[in-house]
Each structure stands twice: as structure tokens, then as C-alpha cells.
N, C-alpha and C. Protein backbone atom coordinates (compact mmCIF):
# COMPACT_ATOMS: atom_id res chain seq x y z
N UNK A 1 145.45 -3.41 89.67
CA UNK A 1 144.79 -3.18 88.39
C UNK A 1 144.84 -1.69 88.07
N UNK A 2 145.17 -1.13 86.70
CA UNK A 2 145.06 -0.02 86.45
C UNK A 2 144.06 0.35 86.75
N UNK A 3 143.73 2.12 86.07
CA UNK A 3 142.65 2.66 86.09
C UNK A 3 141.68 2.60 84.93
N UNK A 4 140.41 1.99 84.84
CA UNK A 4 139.59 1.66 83.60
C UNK A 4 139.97 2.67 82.31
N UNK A 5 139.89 2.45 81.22
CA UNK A 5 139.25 3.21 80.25
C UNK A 5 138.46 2.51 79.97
N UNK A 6 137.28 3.46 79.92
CA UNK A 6 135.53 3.43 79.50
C UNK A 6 135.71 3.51 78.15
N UNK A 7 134.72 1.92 77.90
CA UNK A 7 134.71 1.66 76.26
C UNK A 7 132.85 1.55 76.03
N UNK A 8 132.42 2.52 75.56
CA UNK A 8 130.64 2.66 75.57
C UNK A 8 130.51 1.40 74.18
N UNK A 9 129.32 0.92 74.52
CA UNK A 9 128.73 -0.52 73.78
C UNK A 9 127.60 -0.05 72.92
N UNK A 10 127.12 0.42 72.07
CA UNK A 10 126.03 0.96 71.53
C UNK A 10 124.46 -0.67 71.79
N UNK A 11 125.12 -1.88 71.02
CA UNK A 11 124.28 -2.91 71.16
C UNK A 11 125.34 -3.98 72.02
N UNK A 12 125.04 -4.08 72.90
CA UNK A 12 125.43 -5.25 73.54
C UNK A 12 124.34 -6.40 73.71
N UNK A 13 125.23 -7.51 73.74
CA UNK A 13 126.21 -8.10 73.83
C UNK A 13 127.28 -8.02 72.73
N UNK A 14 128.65 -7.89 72.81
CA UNK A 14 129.58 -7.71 71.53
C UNK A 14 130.70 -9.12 71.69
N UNK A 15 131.19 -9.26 71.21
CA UNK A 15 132.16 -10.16 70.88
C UNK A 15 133.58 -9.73 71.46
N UNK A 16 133.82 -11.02 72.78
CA UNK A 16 135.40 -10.31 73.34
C UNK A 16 136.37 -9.92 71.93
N UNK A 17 136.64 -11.03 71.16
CA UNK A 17 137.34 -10.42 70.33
C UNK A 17 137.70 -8.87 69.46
N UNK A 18 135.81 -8.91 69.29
CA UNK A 18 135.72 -7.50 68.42
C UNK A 18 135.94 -6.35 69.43
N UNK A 19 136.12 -6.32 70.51
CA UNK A 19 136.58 -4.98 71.46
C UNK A 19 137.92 -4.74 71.64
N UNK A 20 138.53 -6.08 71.42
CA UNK A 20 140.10 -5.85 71.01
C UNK A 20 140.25 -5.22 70.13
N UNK A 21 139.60 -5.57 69.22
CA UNK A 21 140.19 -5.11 67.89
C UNK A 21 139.66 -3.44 67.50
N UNK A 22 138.69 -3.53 67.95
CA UNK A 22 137.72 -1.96 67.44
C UNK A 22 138.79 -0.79 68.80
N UNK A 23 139.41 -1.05 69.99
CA UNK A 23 139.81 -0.79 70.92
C UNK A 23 141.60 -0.77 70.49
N UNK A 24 141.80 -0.47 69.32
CA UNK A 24 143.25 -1.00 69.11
C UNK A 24 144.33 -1.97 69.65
N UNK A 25 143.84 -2.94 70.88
CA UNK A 25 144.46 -3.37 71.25
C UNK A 25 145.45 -4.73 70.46
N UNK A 26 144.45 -5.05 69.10
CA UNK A 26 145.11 -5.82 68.60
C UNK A 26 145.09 -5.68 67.08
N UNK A 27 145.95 -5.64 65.79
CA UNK A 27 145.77 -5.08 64.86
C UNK A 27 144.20 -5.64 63.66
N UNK A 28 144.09 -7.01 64.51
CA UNK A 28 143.26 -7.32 63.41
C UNK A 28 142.25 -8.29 64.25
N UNK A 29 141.12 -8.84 63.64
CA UNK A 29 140.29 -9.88 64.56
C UNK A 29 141.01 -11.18 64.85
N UNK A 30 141.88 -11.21 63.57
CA UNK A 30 142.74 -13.04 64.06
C UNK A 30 143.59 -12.40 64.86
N UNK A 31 144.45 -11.62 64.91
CA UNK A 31 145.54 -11.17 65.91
C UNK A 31 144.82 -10.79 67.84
N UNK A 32 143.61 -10.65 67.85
CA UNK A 32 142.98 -10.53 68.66
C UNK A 32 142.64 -12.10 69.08
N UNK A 33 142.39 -13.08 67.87
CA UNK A 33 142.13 -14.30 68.20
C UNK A 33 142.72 -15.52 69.04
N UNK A 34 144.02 -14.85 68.50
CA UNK A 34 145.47 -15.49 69.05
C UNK A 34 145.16 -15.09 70.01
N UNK A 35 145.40 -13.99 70.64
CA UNK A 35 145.88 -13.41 72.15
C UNK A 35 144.61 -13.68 72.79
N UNK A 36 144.03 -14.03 72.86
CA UNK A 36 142.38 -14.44 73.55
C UNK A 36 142.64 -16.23 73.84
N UNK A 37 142.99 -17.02 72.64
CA UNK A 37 143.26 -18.12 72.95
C UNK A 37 144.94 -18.34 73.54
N UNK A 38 145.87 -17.55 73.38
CA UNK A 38 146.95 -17.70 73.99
C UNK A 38 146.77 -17.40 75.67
N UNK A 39 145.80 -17.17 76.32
CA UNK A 39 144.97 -16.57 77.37
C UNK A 39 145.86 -15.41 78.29
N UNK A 40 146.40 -14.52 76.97
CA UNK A 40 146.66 -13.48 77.70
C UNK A 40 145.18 -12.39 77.79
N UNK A 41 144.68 -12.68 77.84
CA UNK A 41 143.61 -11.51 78.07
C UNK A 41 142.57 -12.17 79.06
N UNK A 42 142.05 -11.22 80.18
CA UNK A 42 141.52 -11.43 81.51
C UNK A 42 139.75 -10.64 81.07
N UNK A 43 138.78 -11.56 81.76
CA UNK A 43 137.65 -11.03 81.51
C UNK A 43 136.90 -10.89 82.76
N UNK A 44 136.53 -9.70 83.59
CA UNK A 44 136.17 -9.45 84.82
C UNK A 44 137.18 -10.44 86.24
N UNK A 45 138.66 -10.40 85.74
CA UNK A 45 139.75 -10.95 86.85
C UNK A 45 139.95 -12.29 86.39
N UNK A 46 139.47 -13.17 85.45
CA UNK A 46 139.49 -14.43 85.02
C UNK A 46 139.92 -14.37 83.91
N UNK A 47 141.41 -15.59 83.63
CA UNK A 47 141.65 -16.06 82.29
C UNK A 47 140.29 -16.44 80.96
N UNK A 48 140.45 -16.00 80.26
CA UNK A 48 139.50 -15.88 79.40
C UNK A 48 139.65 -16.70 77.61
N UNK A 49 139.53 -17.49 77.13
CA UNK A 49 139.83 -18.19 76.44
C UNK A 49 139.27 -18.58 75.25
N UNK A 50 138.02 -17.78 75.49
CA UNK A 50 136.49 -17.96 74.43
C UNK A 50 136.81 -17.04 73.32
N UNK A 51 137.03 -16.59 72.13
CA UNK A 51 137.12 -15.63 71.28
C UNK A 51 135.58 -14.92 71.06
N UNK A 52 134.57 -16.06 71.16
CA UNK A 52 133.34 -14.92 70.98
C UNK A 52 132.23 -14.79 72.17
N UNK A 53 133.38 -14.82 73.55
CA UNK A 53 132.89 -14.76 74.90
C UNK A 53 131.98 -12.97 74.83
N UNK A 54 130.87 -13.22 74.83
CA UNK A 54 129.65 -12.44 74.94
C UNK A 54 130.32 -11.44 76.34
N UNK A 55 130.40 -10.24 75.99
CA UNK A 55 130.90 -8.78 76.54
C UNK A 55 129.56 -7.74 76.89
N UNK A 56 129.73 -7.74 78.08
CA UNK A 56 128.08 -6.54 78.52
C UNK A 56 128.97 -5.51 79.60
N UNK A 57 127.62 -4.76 79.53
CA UNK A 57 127.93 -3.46 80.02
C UNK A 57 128.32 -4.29 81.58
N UNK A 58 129.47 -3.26 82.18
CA UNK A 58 129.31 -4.01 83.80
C UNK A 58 130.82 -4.89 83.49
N UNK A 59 131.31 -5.56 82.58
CA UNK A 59 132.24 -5.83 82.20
C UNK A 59 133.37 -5.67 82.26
N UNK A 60 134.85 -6.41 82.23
CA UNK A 60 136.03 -5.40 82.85
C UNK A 60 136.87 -6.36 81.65
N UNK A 61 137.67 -5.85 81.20
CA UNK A 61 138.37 -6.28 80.29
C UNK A 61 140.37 -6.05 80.67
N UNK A 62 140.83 -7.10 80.70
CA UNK A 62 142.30 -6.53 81.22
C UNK A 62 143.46 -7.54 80.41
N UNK A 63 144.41 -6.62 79.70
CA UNK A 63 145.74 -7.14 78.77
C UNK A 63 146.51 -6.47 79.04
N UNK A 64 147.69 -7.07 79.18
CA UNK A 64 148.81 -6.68 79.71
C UNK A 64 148.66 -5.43 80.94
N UNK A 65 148.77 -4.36 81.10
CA UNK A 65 148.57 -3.35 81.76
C UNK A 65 147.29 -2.22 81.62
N UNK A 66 146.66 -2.82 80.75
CA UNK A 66 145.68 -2.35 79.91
C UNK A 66 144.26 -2.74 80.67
N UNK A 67 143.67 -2.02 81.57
CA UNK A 67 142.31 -2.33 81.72
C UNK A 67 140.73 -1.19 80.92
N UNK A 68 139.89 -2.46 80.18
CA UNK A 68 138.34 -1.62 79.38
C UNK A 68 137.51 -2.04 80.75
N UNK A 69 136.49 -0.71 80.69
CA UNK A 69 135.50 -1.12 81.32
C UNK A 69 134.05 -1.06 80.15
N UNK A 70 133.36 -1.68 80.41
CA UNK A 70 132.32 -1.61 79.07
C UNK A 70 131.61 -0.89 80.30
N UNK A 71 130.48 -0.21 79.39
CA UNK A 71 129.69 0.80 79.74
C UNK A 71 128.55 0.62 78.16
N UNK A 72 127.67 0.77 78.61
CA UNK A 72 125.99 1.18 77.76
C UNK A 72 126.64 2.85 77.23
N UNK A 73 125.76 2.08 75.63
CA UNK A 73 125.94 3.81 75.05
C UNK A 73 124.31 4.43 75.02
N UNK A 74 124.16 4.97 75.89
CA UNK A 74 122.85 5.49 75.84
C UNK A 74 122.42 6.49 74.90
């Protein structure tokens, strides 16, 4: 697994989808939607398949070579 980039959460819980998308990883929320249900995207080491799979601090997010770690925005 790569090395995290730290993505701070102001209100968590957030929406797997919307961290794709706010995170550039995908250009738009449906293009994020696809790739969430196409189950390329991994949520703490597990295929992940939910589009509005609830995201908290403590969290690990991983696409293609790409690993988020969520983190609290204090």
C-alpha cells in the first residue's frame, strides 16, 4: 500500500462517493458512482461497493495506487 494522503473531514460522517469527488479522484459524483460500483475502490483493505458507504475519521480509502486517510478537522 502506498503512503496515505491525509484528507481532514470537517463533519463526519461524509459520503464514500463525495471524497472521491471533492479529492479529485473522480471528475464528477456519477463518475465517482461508477467506479465505487464497478468495485474498483477499496475501503479500509475491502472491496467496497456502497456509493453512500458512511466515511469517518480512522478510515483508509484506496484506488488504483492512490491511498486517503481521513482524519478529523479540528
Amino acid at each position: 500500500m502506498p503512503d496515505p494522503q491525509i484528507v481532514y473531514v470537517k463533519n463526519p460522517p461524509v459520503a464514500l462517493y463525495k471524497v472521491l469527488k471533492f479529492e479529485n479522484l473522480a471528475a464528477s459524483g456519477g463518475e465517482a458512482k461508477y467506479m465505487i460500483a464497478d468495485g474498483l475502490v477499496r475501503v479500509n483493505g475491502k472491496v467496497e461497493t456502497r456509493k453512500r458507504k458512511k466515511i469517518y475519521p480512522g478510515d483508509t480509502i484506496e484506488l488504483d495506487d492512490i491511498c486517503l486517510k481521513i482524519e478529523p478537522d479540528e
